[in-house]
PDB file of N, CA and C in Angstrom:
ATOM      1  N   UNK A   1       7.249   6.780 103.738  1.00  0.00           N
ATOM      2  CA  UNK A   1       6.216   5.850 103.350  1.00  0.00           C
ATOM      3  C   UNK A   1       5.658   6.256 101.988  1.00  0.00           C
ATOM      4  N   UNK A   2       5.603   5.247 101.349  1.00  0.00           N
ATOM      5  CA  UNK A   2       4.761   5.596  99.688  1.00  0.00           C
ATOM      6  C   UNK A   2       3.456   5.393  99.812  1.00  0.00           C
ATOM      7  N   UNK A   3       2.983   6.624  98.793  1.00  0.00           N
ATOM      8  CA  UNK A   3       1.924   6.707  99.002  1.00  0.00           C
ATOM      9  C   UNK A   3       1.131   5.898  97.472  1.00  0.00           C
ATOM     10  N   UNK A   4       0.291   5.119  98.040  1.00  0.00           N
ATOM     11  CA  UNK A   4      -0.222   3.945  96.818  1.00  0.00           C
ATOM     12  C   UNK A   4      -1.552   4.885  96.173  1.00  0.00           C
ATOM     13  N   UNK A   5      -1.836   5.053  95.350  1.00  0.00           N
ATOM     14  CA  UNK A   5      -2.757   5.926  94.194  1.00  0.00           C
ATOM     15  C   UNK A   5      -3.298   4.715  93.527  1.00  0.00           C
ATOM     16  N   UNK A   6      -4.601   5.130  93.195  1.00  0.00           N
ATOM     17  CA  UNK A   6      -5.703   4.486  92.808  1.00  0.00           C
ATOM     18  C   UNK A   6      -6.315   4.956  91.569  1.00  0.00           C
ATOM     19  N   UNK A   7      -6.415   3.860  90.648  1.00  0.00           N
ATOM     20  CA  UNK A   7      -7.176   4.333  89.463  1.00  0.00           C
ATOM     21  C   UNK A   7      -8.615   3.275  88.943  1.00  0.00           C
ATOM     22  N   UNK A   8      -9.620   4.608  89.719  1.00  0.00           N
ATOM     23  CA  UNK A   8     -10.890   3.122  88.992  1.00  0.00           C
ATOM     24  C   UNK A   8     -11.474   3.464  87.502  1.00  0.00           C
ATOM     25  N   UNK A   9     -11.487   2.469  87.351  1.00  0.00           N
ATOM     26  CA  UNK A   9     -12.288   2.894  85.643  1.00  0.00           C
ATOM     27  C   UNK A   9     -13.514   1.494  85.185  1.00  0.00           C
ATOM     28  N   UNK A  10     -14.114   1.899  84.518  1.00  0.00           N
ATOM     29  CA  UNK A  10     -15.458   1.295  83.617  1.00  0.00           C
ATOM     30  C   UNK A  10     -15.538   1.093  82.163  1.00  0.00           C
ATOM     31  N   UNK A  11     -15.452  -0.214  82.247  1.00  0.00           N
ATOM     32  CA  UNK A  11     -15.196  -0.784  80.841  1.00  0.00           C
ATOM     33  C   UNK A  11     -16.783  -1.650  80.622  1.00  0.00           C
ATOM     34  N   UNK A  12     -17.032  -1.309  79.128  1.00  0.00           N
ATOM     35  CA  UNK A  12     -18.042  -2.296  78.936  1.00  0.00           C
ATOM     36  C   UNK A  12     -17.457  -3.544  78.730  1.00  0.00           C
ATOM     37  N   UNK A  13     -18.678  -4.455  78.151  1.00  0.00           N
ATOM     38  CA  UNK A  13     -17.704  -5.957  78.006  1.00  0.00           C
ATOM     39  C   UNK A  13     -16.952  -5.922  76.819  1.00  0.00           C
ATOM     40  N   UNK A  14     -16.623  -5.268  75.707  1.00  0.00           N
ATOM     41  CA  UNK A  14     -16.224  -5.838  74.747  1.00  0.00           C
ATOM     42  C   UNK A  14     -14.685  -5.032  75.085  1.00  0.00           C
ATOM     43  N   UNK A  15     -14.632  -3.444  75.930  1.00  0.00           N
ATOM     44  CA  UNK A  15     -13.521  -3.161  76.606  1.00  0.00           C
ATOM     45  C   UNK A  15     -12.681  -3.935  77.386  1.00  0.00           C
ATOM     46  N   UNK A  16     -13.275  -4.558  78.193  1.00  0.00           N
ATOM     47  CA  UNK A  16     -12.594  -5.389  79.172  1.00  0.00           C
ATOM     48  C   UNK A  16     -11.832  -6.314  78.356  1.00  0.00           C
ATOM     49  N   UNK A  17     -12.712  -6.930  77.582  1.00  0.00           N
ATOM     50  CA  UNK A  17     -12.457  -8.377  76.941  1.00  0.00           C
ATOM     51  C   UNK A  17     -10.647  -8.154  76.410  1.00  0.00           C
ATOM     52  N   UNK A  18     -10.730  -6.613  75.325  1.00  0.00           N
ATOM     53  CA  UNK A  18      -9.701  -6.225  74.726  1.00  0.00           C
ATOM     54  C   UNK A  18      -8.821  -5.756  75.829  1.00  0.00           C
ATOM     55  N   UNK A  19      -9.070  -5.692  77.000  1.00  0.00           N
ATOM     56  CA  UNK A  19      -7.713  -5.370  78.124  1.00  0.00           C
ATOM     57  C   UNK A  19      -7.210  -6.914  78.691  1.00  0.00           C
ATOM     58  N   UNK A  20      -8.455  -7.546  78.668  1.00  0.00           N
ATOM     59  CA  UNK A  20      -8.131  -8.854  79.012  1.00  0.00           C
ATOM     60  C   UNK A  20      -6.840  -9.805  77.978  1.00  0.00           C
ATOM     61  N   UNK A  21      -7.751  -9.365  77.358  1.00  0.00           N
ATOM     62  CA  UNK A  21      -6.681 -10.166  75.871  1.00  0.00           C
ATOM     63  C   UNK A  21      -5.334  -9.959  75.740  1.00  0.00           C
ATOM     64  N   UNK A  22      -5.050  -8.247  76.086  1.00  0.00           N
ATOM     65  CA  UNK A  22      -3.894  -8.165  75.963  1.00  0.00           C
ATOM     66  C   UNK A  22      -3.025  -8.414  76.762  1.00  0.00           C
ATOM     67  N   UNK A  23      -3.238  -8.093  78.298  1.00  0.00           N
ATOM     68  CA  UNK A  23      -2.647  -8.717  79.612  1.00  0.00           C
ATOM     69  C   UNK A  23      -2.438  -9.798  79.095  1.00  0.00           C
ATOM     70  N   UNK A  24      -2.990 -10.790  78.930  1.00  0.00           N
ATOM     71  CA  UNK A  24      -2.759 -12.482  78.040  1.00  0.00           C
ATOM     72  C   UNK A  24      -1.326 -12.242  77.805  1.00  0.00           C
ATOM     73  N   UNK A  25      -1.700 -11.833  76.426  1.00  0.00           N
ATOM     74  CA  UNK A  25      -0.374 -11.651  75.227  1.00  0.00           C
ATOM     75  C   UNK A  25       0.899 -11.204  76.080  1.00  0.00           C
ATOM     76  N   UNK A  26       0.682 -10.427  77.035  1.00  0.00           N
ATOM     77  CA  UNK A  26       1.880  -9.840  77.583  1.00  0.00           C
ATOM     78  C   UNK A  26       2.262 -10.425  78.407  1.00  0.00           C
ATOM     79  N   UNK A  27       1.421 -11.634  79.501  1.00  0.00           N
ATOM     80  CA  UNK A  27       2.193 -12.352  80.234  1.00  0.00           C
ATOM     81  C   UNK A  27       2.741 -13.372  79.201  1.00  0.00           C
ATOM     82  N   UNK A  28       2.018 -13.886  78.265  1.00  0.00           N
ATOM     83  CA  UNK A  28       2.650 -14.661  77.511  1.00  0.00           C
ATOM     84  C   UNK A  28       4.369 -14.389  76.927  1.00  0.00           C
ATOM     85  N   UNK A  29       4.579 -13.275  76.257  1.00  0.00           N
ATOM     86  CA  UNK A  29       5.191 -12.478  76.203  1.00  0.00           C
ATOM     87  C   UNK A  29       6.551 -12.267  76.803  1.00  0.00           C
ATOM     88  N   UNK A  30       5.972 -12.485  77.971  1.00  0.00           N
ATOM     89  CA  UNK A  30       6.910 -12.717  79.149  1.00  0.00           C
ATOM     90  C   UNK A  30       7.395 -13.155  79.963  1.00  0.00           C
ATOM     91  N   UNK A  31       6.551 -14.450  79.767  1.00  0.00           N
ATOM     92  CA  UNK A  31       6.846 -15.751  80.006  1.00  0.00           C
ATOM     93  C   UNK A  31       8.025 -16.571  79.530  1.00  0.00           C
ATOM     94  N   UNK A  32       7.732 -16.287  77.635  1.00  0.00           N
ATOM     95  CA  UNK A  32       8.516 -16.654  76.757  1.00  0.00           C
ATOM     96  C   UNK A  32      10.043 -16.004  77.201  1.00  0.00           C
ATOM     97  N   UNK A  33      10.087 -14.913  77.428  1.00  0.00           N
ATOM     98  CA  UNK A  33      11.750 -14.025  77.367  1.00  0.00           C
ATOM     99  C   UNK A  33      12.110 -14.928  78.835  1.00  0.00           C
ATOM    100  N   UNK A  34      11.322 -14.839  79.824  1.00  0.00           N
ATOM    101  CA  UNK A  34      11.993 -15.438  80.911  1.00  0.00           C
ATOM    102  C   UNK A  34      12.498 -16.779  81.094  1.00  0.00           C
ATOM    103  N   UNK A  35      11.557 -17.616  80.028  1.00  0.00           N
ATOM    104  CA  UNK A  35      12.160 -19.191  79.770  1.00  0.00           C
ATOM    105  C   UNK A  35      13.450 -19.368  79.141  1.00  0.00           C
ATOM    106  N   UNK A  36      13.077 -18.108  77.797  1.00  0.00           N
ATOM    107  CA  UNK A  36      14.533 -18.269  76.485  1.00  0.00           C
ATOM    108  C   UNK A  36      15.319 -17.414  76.595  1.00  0.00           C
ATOM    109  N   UNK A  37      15.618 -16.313  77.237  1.00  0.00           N
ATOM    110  CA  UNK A  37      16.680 -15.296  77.239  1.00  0.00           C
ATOM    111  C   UNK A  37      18.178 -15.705  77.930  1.00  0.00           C
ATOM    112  N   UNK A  38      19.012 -15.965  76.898  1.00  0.00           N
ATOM    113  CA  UNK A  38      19.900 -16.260  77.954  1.00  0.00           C
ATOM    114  C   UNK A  38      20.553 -15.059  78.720  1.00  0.00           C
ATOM    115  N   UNK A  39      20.088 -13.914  78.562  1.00  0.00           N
ATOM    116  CA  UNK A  39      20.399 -13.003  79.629  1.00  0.00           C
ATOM    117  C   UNK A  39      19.600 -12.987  80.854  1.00  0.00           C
ATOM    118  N   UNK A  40      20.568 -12.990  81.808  1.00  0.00           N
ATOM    119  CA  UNK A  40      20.087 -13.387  83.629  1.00  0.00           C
ATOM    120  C   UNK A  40      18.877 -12.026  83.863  1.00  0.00           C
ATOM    121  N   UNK A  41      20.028 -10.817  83.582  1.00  0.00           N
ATOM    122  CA  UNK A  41      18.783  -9.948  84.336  1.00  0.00           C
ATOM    123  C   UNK A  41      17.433  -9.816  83.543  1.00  0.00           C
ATOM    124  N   UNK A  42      17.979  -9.905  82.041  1.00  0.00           N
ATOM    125  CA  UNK A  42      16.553  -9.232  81.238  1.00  0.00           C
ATOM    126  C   UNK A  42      15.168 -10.856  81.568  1.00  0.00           C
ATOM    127  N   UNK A  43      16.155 -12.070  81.749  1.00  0.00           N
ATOM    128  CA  UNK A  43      14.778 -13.193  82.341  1.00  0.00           C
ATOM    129  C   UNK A  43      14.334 -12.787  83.671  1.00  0.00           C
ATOM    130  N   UNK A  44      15.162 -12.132  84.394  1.00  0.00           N
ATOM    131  CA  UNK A  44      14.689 -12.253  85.978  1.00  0.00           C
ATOM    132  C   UNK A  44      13.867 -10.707  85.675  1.00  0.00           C
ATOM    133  N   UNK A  45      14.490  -9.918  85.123  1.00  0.00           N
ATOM    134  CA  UNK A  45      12.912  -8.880  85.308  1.00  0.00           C
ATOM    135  C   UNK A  45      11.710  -9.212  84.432  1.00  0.00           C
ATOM    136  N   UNK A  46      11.599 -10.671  83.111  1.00  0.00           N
ATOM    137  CA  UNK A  46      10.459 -10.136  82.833  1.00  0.00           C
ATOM    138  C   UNK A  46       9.919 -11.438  83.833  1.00  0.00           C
ATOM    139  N   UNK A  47      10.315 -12.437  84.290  1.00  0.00           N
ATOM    140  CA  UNK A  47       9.595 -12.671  85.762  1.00  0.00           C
ATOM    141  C   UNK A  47       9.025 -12.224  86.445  1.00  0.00           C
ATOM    142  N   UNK A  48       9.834 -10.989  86.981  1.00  0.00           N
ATOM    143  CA  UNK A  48       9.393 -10.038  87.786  1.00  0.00           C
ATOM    144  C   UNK A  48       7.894  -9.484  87.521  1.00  0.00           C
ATOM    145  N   UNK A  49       8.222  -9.022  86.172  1.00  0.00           N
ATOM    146  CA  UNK A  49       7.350  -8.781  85.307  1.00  0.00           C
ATOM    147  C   UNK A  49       6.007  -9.180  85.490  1.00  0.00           C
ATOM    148  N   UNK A  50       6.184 -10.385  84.815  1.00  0.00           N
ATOM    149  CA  UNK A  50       5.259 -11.252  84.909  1.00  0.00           C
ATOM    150  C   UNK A  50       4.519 -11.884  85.862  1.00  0.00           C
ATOM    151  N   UNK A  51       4.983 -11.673  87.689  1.00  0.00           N
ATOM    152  CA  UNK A  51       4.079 -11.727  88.498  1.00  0.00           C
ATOM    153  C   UNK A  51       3.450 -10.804  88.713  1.00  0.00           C
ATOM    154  N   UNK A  52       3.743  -9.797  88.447  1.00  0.00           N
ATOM    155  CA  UNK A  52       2.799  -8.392  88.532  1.00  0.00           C
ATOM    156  C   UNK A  52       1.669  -8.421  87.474  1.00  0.00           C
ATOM    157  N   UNK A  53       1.744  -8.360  86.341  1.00  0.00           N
ATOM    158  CA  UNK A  53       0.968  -8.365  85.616  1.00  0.00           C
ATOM    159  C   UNK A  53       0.378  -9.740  85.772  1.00  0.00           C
ATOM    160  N   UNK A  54       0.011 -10.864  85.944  1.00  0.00           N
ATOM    161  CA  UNK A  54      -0.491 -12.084  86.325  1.00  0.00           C
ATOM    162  C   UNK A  54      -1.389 -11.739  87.420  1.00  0.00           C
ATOM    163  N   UNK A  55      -1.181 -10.648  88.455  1.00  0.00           N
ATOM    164  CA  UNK A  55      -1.670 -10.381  89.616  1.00  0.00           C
ATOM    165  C   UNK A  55      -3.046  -9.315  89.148  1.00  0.00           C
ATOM    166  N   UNK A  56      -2.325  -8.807  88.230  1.00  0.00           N
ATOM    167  CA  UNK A  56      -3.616  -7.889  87.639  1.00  0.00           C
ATOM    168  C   UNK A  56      -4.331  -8.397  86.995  1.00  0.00           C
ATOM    169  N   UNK A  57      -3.719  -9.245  86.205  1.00  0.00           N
ATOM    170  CA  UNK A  57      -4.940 -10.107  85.124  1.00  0.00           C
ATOM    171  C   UNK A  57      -6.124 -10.513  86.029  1.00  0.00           C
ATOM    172  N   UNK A  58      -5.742 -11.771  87.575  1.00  0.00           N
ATOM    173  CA  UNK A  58      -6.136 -12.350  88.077  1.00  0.00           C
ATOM    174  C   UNK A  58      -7.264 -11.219  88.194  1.00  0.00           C
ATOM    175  N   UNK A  59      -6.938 -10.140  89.170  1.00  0.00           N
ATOM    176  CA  UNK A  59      -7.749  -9.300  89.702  1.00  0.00           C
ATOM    177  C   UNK A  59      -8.937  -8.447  88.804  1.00  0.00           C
ATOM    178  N   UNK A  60      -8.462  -8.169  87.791  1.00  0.00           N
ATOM    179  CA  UNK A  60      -9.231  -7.944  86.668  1.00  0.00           C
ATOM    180  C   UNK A  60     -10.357  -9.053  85.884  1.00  0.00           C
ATOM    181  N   UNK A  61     -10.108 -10.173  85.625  1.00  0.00           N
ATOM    182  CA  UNK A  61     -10.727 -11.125  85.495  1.00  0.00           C
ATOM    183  C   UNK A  61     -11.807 -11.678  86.326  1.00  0.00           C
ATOM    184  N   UNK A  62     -11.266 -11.370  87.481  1.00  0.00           N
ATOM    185  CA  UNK A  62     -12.449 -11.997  88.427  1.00  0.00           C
ATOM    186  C   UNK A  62     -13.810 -10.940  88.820  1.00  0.00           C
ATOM    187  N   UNK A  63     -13.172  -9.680  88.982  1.00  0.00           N
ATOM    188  CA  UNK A  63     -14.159  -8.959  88.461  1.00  0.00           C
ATOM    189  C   UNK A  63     -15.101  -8.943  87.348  1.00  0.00           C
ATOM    190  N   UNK A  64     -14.528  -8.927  86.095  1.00  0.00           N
ATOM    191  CA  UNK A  64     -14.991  -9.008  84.570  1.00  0.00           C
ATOM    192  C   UNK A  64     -16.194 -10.178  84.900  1.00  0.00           C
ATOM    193  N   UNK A  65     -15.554 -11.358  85.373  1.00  0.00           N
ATOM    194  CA  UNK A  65     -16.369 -13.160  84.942  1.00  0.00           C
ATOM    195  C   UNK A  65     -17.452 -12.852  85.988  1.00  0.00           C
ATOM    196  N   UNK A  66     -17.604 -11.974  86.949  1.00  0.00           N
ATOM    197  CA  UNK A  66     -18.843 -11.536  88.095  1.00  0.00           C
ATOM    198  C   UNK A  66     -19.712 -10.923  87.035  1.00  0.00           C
ATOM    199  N   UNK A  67     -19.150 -10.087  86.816  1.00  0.00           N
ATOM    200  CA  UNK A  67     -20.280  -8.754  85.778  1.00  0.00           C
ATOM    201  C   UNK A  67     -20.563  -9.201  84.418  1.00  0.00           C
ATOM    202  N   UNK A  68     -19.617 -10.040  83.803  1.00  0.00           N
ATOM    203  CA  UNK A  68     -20.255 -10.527  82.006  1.00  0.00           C
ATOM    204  C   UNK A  68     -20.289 -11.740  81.640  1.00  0.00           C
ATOM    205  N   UNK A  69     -19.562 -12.265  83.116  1.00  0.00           N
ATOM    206  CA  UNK A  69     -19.771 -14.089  82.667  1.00  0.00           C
ATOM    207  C   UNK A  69     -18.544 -14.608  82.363  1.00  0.00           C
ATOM    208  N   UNK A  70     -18.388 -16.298  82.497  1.00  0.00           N
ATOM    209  CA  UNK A  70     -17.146 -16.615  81.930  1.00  0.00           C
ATOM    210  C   UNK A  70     -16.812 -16.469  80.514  1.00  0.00           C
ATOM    211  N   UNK A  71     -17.783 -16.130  79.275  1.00  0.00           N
ATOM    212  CA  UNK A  71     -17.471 -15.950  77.868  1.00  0.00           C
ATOM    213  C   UNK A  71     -16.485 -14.877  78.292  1.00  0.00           C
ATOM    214  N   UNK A  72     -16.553 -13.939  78.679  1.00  0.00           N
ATOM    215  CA  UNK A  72     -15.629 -12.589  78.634  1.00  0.00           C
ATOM    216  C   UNK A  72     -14.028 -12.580  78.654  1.00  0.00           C
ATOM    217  N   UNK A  73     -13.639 -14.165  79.102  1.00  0.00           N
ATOM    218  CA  UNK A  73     -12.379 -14.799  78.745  1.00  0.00           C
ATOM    219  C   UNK A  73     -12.338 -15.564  77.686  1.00  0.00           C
ATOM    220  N   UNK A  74     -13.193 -15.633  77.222  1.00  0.00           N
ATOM    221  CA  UNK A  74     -13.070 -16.613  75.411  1.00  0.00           C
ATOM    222  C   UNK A  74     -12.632 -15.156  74.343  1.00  0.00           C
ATOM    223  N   UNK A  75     -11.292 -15.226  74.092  1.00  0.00           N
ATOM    224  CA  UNK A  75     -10.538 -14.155  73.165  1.00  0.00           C
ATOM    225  C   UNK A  75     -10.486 -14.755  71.769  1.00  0.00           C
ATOM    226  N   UNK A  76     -11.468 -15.807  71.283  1.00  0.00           N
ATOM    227  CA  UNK A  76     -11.395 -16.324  70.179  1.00  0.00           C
ATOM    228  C   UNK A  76     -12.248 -15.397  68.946  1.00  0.00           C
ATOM    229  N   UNK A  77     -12.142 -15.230  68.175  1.00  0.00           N
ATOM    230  CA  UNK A  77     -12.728 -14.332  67.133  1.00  0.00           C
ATOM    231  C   UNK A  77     -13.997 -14.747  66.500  1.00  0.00           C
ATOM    232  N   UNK A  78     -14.541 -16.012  66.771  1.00  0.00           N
ATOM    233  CA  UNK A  78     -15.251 -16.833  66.219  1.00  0.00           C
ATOM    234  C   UNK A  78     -16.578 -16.114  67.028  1.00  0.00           C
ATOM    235  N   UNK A  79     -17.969 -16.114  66.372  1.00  0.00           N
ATOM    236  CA  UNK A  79     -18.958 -15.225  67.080  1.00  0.00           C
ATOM    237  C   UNK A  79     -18.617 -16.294  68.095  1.00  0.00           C
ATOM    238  N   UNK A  80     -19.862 -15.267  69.257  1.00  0.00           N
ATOM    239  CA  UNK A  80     -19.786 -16.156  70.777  1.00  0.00           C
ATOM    240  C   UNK A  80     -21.252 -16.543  70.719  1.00  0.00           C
TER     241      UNK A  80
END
């Protein structure tokens, strides 16, 4: 049996925001290779990929939008 390990950590908001952002970019990321790659395995792992990290975003996010609000998903550069 595997044993599952835990990592908690504390981000202020402008931390989160920049973990948020990038999870983004990377499902994006990986979205893209899995639509356009015409290689089978390298699309089917960043699928793979990409439900995992989608799963974290989710989970991360919903935390974040409790504690700083829904702005904390606006990744636009423009003041808030």
């Amino acid at each position: 049996m595997a044993v599952i390990r835990e990592l908690e950590i504390k981000l202020n908001d402008w931390e989160a925001r920049y973990v948020l952002e990038s999870l983004s970019k990377e499902m994006e990321r990986l979205k893209t290779i899995n639509t356009q790659s015409e290689d089978e395995d390298e699309a089917a792992d960043a699928g793979n990929d990409f439900m995992e990290i989608s799963s974290l975003y989710e989970n991360v996010s919903k935390n974040a939008v409790e504690i700083f609000g829904e702005q904390i998903l606006n990744f636009g550069r423009e003041q808030l």
